[in-house]
Protein backbone atom coordinates (compact mmCIF):
# COMPACT_ATOMS: atom_id res chain seq x y z
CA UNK A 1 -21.47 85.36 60.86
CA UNK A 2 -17.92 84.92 61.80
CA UNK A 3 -14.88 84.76 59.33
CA UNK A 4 -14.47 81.04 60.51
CA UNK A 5 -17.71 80.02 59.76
CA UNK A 6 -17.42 81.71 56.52
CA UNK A 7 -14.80 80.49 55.37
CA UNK A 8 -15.88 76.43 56.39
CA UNK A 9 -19.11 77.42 54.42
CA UNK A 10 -16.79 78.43 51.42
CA UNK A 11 -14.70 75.60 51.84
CA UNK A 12 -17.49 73.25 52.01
CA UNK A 13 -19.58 74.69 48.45
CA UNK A 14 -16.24 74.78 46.67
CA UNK A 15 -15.40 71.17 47.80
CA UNK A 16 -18.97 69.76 46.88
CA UNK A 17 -18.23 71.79 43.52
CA UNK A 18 -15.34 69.73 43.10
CA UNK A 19 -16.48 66.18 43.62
CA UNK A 20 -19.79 66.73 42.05
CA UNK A 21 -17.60 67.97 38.63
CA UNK A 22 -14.99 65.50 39.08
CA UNK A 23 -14.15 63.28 36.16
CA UNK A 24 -14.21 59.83 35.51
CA UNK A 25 -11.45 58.40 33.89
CA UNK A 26 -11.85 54.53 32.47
CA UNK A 27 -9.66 52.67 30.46
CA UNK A 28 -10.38 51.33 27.04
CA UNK A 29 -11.59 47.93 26.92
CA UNK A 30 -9.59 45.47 24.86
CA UNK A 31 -12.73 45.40 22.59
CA UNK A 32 -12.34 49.41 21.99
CA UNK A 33 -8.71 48.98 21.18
CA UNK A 34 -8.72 45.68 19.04
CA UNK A 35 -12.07 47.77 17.07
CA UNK A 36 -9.86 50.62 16.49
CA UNK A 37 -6.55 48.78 15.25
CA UNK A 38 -9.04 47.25 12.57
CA UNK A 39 -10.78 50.78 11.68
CA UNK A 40 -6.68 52.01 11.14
CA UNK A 41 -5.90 48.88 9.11
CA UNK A 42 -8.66 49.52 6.53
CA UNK A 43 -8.01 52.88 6.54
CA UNK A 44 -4.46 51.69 5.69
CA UNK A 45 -5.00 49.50 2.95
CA UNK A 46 -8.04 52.32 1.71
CA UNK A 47 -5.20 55.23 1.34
CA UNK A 48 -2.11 52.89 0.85
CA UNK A 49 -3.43 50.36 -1.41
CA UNK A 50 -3.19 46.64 -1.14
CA UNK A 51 -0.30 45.14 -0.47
CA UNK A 52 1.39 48.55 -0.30
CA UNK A 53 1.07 49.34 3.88
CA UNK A 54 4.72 49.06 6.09
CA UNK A 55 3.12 49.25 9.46
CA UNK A 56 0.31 50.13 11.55
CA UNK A 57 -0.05 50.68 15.06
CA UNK A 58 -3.22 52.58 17.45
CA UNK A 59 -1.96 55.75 16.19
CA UNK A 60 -1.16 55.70 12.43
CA UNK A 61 -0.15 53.61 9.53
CA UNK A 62 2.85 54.12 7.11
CA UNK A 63 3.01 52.89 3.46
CA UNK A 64 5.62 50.83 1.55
């Protein structure tokens, strides 16, 4: 076998490797995000008490 065919062999496994492992990145659905904003706001008013939260955002929540 010739270094040119080796090497297209190698080329070719490593290349199906790739695609076959490749990820798939989606986007959260407006459903996923508006779920989670709620799930933060409880948590909010559950560690901040009521009336007692500043702000909350995706990420975290900040008391009064």
């Amino acid at each position: 076998m010739s270094m040119l065919q080796r090497i297209s062999l190698l080329s070719l496994a490593l290349g199906s490797t790739l695609l076959v492992s490749a990820c798939v990145i989606t986007p959260h659905s407006v459903g996923d995000a508006s779920a989670h904003m709620n799930k933060m706001s409880e948590q909010a008013q559950a560690t901040c008490g009521a009336g007692q939260v500043k702000e909350v955002n995706a990420k975290s929540f900040s008391c009064k």
